[in-house]
Protein backbone atom coordinates (compact mmCIF):
# COMPACT_ATOMS: atom_id res chain seq x y z
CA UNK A 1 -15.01 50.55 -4.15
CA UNK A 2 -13.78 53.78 -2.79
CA UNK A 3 -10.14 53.87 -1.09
CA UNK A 4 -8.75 56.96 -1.52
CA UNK A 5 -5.69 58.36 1.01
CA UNK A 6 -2.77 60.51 1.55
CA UNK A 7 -1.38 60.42 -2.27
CA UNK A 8 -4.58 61.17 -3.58
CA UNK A 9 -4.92 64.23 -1.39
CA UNK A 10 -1.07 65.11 -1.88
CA UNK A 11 -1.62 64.95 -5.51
CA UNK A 12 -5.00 67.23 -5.37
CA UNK A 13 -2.47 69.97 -2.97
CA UNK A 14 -0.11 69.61 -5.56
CA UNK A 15 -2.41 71.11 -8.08
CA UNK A 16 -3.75 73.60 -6.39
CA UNK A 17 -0.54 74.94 -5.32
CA UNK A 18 0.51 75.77 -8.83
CA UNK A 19 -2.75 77.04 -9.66
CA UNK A 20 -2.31 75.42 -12.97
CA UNK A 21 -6.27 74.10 -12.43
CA UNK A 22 -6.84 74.08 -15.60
CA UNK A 23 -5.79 71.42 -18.35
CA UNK A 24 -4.90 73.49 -20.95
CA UNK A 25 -3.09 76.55 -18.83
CA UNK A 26 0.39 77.89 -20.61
CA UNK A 27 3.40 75.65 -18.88
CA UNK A 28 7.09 75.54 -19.12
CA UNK A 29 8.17 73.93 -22.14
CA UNK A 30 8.74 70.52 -21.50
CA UNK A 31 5.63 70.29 -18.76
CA UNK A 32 2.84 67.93 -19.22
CA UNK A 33 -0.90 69.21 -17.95
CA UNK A 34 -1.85 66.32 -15.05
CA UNK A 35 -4.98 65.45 -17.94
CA UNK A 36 -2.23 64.59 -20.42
CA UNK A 37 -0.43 62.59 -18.65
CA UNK A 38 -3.42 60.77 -16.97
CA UNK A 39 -4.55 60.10 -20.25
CA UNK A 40 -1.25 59.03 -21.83
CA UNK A 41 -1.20 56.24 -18.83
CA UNK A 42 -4.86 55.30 -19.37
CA UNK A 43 -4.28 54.47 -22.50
CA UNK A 44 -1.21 52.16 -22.19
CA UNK A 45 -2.84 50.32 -19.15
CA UNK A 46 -5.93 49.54 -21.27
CA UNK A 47 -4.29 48.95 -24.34
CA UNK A 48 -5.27 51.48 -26.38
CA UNK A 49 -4.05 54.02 -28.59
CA UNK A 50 -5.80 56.57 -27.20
CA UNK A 51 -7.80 57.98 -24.15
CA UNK A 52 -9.41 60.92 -23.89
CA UNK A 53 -10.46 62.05 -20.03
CA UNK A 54 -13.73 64.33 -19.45
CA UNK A 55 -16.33 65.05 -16.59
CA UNK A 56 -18.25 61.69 -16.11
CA UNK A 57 -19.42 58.05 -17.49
CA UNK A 58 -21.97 59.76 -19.46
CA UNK A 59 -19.87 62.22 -21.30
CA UNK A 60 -17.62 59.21 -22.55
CA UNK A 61 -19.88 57.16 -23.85
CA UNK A 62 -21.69 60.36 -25.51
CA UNK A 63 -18.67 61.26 -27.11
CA UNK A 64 -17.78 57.73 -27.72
CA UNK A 65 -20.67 57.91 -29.43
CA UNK A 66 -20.03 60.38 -31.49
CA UNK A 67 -16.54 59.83 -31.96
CA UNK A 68 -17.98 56.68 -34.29
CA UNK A 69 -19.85 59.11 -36.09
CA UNK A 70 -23.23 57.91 -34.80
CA UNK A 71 -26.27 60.68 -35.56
CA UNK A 72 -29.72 61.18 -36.09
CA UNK A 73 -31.48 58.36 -37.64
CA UNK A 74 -29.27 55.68 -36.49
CA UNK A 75 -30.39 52.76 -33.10
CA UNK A 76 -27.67 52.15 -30.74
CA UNK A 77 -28.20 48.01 -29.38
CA UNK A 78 -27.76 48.50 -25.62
CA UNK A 79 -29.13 45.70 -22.49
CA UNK A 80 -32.11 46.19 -20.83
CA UNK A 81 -30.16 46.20 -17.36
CA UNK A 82 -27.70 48.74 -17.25
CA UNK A 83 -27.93 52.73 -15.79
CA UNK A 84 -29.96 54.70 -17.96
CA UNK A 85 -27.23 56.85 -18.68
CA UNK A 86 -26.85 53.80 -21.32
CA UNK A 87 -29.83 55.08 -23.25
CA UNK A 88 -29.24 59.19 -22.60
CA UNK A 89 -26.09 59.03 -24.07
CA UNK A 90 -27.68 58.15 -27.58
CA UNK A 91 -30.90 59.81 -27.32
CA UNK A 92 -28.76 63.32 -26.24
CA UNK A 93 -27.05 63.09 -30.34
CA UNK A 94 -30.65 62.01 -31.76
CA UNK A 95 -30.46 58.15 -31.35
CA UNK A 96 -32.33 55.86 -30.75
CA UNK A 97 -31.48 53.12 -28.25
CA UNK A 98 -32.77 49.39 -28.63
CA UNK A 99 -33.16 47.30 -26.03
CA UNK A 100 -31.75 43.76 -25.58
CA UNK A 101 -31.96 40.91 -23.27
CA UNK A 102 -29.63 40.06 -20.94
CA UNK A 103 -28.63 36.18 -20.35
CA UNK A 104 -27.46 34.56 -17.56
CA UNK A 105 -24.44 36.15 -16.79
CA UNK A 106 -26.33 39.81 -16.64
CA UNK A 107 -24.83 40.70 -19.52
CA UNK A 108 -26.36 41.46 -23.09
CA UNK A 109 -27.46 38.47 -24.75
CA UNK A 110 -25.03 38.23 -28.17
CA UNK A 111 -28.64 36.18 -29.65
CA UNK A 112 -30.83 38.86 -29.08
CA UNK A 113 -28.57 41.37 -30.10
CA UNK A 114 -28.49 39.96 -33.39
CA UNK A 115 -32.10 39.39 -33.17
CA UNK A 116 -32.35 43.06 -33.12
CA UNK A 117 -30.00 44.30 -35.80
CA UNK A 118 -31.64 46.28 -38.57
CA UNK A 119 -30.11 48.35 -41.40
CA UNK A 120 -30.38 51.67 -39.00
CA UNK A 121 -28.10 49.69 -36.28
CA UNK A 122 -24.66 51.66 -36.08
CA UNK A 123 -23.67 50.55 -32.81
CA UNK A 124 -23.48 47.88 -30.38
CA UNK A 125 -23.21 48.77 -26.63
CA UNK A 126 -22.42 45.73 -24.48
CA UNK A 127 -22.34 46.85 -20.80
CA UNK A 128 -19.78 45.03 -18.06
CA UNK A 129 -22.34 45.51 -15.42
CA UNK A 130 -21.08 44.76 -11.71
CA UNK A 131 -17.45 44.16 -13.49
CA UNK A 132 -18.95 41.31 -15.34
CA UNK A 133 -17.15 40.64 -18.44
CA UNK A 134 -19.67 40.56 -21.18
CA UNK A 135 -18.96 37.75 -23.86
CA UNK A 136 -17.11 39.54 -26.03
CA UNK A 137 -16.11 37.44 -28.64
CA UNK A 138 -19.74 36.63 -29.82
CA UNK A 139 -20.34 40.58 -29.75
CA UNK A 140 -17.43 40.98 -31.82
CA UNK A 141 -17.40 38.34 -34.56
CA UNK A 142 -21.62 39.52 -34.51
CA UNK A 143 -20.29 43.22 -34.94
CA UNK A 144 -17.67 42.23 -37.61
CA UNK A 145 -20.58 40.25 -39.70
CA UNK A 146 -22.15 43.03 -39.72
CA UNK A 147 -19.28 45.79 -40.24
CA UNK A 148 -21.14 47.50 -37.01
CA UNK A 149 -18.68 49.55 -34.85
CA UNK A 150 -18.81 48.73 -30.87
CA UNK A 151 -18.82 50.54 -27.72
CA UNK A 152 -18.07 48.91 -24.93
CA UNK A 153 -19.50 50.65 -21.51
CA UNK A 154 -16.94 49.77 -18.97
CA UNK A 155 -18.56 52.16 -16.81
CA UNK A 156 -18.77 49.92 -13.78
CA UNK A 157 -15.35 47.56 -14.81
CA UNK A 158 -12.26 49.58 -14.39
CA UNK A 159 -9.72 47.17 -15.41
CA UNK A 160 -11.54 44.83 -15.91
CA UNK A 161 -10.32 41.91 -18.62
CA UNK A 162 -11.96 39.29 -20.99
CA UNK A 163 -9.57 36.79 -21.83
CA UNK A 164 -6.66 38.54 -20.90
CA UNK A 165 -7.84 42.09 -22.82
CA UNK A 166 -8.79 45.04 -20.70
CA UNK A 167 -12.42 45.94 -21.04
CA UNK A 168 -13.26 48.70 -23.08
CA UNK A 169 -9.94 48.75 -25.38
CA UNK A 170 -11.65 45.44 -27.61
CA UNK A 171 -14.70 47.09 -29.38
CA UNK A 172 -14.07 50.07 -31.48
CA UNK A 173 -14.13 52.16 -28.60
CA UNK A 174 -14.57 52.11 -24.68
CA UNK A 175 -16.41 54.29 -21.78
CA UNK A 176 -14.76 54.44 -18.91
CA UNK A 177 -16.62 56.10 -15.20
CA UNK A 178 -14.67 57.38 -11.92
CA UNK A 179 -17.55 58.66 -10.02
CA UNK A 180 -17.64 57.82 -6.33
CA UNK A 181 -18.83 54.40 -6.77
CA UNK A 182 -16.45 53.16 -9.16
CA UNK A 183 -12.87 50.89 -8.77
CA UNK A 184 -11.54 53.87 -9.43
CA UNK A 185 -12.10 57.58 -8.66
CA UNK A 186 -12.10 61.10 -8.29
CA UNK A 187 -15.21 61.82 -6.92
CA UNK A 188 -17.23 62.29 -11.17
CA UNK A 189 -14.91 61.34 -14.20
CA UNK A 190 -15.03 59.27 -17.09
CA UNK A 191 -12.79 58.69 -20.25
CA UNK A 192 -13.17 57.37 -23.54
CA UNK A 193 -10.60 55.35 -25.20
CA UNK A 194 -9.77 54.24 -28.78
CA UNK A 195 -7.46 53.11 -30.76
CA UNK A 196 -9.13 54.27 -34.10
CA UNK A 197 -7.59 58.03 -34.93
CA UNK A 198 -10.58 59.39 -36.76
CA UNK A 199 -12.89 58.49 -33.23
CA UNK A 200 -10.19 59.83 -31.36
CA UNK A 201 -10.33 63.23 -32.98
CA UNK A 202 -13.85 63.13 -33.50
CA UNK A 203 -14.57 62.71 -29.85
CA UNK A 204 -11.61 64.92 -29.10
CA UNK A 205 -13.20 68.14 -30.57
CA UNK A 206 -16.83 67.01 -29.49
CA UNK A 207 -15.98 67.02 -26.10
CA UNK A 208 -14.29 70.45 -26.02
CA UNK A 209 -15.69 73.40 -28.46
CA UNK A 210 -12.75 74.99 -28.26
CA UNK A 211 -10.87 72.86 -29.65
CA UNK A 212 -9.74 75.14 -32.76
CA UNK A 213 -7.88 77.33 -30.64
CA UNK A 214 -5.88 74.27 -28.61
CA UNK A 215 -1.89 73.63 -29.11
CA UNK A 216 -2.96 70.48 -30.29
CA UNK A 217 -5.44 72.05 -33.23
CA UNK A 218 -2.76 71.55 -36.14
CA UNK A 219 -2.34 67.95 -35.21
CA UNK A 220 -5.89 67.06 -35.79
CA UNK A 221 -7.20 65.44 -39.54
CA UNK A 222 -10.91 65.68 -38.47
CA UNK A 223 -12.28 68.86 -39.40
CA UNK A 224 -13.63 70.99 -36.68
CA UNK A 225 -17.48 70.87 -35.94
CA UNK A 226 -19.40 72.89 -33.10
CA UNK A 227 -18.51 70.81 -30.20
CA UNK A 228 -19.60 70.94 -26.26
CA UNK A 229 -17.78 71.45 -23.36
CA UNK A 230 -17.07 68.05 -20.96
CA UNK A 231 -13.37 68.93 -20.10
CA UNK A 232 -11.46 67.04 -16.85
CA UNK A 233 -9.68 69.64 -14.48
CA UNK A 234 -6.30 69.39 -13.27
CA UNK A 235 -7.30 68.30 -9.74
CA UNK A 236 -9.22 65.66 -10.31
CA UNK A 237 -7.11 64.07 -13.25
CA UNK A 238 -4.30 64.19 -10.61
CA UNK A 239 -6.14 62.34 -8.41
CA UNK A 240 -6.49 59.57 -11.33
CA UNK A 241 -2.99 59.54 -11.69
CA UNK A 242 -2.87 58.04 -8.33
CA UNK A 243 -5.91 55.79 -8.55
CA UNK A 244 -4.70 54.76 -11.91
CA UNK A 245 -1.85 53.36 -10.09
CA UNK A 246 -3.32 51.62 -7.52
CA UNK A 247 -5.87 50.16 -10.01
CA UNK A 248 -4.40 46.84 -10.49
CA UNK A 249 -3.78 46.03 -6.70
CA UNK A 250 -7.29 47.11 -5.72
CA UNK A 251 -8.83 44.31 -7.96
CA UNK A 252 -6.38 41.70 -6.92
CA UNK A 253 -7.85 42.57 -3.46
CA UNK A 254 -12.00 42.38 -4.41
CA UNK A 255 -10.97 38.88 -6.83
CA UNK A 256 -9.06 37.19 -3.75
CA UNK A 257 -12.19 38.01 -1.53
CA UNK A 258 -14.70 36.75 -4.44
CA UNK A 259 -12.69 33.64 -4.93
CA UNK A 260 -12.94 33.16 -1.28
CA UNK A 261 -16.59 33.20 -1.53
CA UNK A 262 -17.22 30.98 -4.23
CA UNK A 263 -14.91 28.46 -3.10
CA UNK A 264 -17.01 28.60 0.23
CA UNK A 265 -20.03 28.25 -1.00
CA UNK A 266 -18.87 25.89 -4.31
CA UNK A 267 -20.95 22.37 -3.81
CA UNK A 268 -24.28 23.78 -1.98
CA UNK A 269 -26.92 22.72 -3.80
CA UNK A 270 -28.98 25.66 -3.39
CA UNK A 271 -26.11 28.10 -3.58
CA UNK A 272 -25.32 28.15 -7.22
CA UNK A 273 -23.70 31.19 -8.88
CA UNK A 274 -24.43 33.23 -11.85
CA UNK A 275 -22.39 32.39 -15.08
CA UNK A 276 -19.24 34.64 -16.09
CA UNK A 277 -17.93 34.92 -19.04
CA UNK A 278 -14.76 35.39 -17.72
CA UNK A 279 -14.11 34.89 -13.58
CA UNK A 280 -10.21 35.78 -14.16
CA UNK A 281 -11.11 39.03 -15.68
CA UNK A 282 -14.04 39.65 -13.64
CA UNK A 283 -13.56 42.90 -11.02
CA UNK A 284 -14.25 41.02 -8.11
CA UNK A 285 -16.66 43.42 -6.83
CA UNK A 286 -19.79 41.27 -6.36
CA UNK A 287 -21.09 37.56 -6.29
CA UNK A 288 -24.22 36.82 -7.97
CA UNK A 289 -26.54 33.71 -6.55
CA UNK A 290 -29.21 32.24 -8.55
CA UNK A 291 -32.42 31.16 -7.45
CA UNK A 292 -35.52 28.80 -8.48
CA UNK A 293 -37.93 31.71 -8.02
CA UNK A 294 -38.48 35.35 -6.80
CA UNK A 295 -39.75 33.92 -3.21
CA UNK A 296 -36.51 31.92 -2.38
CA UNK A 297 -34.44 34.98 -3.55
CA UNK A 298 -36.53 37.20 -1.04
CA UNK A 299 -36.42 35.03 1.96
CA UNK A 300 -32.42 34.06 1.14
CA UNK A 301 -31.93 38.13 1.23
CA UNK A 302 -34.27 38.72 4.65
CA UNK A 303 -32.45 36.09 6.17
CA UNK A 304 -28.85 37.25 5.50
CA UNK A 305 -30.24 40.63 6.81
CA UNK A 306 -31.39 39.12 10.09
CA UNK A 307 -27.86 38.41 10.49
CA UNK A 308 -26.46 41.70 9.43
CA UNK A 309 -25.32 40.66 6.06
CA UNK A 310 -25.69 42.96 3.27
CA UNK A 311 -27.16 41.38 -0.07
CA UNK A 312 -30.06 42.93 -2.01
CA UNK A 313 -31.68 42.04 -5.63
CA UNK A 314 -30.65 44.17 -8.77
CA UNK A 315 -34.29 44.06 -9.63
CA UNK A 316 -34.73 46.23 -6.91
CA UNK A 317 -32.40 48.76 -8.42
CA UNK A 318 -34.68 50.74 -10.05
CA UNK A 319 -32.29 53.28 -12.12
CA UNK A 320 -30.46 49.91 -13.52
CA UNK A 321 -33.65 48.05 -14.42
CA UNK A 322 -35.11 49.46 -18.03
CA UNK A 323 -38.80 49.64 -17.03
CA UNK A 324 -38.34 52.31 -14.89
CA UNK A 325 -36.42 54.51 -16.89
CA UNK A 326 -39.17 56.88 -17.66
CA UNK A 327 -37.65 59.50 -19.92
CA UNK A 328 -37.49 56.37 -22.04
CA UNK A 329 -40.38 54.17 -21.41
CA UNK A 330 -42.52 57.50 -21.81
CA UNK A 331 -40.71 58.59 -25.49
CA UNK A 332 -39.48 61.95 -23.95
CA UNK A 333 -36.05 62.67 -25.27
CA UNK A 334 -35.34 66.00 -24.74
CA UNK A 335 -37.46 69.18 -23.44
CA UNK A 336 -37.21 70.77 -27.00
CA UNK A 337 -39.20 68.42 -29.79
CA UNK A 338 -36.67 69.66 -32.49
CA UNK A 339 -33.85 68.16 -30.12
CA UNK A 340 -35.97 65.20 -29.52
CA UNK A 341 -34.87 62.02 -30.69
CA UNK A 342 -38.67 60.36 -31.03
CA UNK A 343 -39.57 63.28 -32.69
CA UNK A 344 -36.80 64.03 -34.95
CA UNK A 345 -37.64 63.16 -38.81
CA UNK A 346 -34.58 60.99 -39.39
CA UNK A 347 -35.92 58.76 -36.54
CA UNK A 348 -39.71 58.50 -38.33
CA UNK A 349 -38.56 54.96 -40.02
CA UNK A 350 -37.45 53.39 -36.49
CA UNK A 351 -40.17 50.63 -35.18
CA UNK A 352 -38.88 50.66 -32.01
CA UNK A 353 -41.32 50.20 -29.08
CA UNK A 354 -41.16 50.12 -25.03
CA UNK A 355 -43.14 48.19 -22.66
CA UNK A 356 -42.55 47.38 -19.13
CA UNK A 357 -42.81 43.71 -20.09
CA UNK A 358 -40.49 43.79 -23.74
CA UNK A 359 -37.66 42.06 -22.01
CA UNK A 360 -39.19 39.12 -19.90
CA UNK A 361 -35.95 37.06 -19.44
CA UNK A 362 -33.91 40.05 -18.20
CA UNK A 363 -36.52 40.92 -15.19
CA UNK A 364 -36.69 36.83 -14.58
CA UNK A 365 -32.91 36.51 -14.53
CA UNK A 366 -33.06 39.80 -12.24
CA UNK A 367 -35.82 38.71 -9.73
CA UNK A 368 -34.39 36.05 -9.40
CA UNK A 369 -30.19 37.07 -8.48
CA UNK A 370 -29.22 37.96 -5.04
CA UNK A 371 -26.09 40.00 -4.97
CA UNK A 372 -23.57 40.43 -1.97
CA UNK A 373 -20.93 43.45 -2.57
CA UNK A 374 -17.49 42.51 -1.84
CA UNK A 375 -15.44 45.30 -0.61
CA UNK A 376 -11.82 46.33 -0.21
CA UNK A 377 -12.56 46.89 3.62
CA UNK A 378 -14.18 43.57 4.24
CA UNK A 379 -11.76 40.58 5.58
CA UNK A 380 -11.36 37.29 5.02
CA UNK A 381 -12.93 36.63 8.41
CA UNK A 382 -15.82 38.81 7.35
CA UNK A 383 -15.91 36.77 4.47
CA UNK A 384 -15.97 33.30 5.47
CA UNK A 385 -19.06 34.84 8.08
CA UNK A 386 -20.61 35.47 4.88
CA UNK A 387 -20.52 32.02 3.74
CA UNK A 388 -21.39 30.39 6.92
CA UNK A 389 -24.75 32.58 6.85
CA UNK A 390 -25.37 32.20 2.76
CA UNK A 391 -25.26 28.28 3.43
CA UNK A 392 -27.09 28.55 6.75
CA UNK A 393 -29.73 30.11 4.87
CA UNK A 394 -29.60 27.85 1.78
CA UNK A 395 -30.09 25.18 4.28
CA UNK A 396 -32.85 26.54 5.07
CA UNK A 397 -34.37 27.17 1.66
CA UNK A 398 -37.54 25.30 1.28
């Protein structure tokens, strides 16, 4: 959903100029690093306590991850659609991820996550895909039977809600992305945010090994531990600043051009769209149609094509669909066995198993969705030509 301008660029010059790049360079008393301040105003959008900015999607949920404390010989309950950075994160601390089903809103299935809850399960990682809203109140009374902490991977629903909370700020802990694709960026980002102390600090020191020698070091309860090294830069988290911002006004632009949509294709009886668990909170950035069967979703997409519409399948998106995530499907965690999370000792116990075919209602539910991307640059005449061609060719649906 990139729009990016003359603030964002002013704020990037700004930056540089000072050559303060760097988020924890000495300042005049009083001056806040861009970082700080981006996270202080994270945090207070979402609702949270705390936020904690670093270099991508990825690096938030892994130190989301290990802000909770999660480790070697634990699973991780994550859908089967979702980027496989869903499944790195956990197998990169020695986890082991379990697949779920998705349901009809393309969003983990709350039943099957409960189906596949064993004593090792020490997290639950519903995924907003598309800026759908997963159903989190079944997650979270599921997660509070079962004292299990939750991650929620908002990587694709910047400010997003679910009845009237911001995604990622209800579970235990939220991921955050800003890479190019996102509703909001800088180009690669991510943040993690939190409003439990102990996974603040926890993911606070993980995701910078220097830690010890910060201003902030005295503050911290947590004791230090050999961390890594995903720290934001100045430029980019002044870039956020701006896109943080301009957040809220970006989705009330993508929702007005969904509603449009739906409300112009509401009644067809061919035309019917996927479930949401929460349309108000939803990001707006893309209807989902359901079909009868695989061959009415490819003709519906060839024939919005032939008329220059853009609309594809998500079981065509191979890096979001679990079969083809081969590191995984193939057991190969790391390029070191000892750093492997199949091979690791702690893991021996785990029964989990992949197949191409172990999640047979999530590839039905995605052969059979057609999705059309709703943009900030599209307008509403665009999108009422988008209707007239999606019932044109439900018309013609056989």
């Amino acid at each position: 959903m990139l729009d990016i301008g003359e603030k964002e660029i002013g704020a990037a010059a700004r930056v540089i100029r000072s050559k303060q790049l760097f988020r924890y360079a000495e300042r005049k008393r009083g001056q806040l690093s861009e970082c700080l301040k981006f996270e202080r105003s994270l945090a207070t959008a979402m609702g949270a306590e705390h936020a904690l900015v670093v270099t991508s999607g990825t690096a938030a949920l892994t130190c989301g991850l290990a802000g909770l404390g999660i480790g070697p010989g634990d699973e991780v309950i994550i859908p089967a659609y979702t980027f496989m950075a869903s499944a790195l994160a956990p197998l990169s601390l020695g986890v082991i991820p379990v697949l779920a089903e998705v349901d009809d809103s393309l969003t983990v299935d709350p039943e099957d996550v409960a189906a596949k809850i064993t004593p090792r399960t020490k997290a639950i990682m519903p995924v907003h895909m598309c800026g759908f809203p997963a159903d989190m109140n079944a997650i979270m009374k599921l997660a509070r039977r079962h004292s299990i902490p939750v991650l929620e991977d908002a990587c694709q629903a910047d400010g997003g809600s679910y009845r009237g909370k911001r995604l990622g700020a209800i579970g235990n802990a939220g991921a955050y992305s800003f890479n190019y694709y996102k509703n909001m960026t800088s180009g690669e980002g991510g943040a993690v945010v939190t409003s439990d102390k102990v996974c603040y600090e926890r993911a606070l020191i993980f995701h910078d090994g220097g830690c010890v020698f910060r201003p902030h070091s005295h503050e911290l309860g947590v004791p230090f531990f050999a961390g890594s090294n995903f720290r934001m830069n100045e430029i980019l988290a002044a870039i956020l600043r701006v896109q943080l911002r301009r957040l809220d006004g970006m989705l009330a632009r993508t929702r007005a051009r969904k509603r449009a949509l739906l409300t112009a294709l509401d009644g067809h009886p061919r035309l019917r769209a996927i479930r949401s668990n929460d349309i108000e909170g939803d990001c707006g950035t893309t209807v989902g149609l359901r079909f009868r069967s695989e061959a009415q979703t490819r003709a519906f997409i060839a024939g919005l094509r032939e008329r220059g519409i853009s609309a594809s399948t998500p079981i065509d998106s191979d890096r979001h669909v679990y079969c083809n995530w081969e590191p995984v499907m193939e057991k190969r965690g790391s390029y070191h066995p000892g750093l492997d999370a199949f091979k690791r000792p702690e893991n021996a116990d785990s029964c989990c198993e992949y197949q191409p075919d172990m999640c047979p209602r999530t590839l039905e539910f995605l052969r059979t969705t057609v999705f059309l991307p709703i943009t900030l640059q599209q307008t509403m005449r665009q999108i009422r030509r988008i209707a007239s061609s999606c019932r044109e060719m439900g018309d013609a649906l056989a």
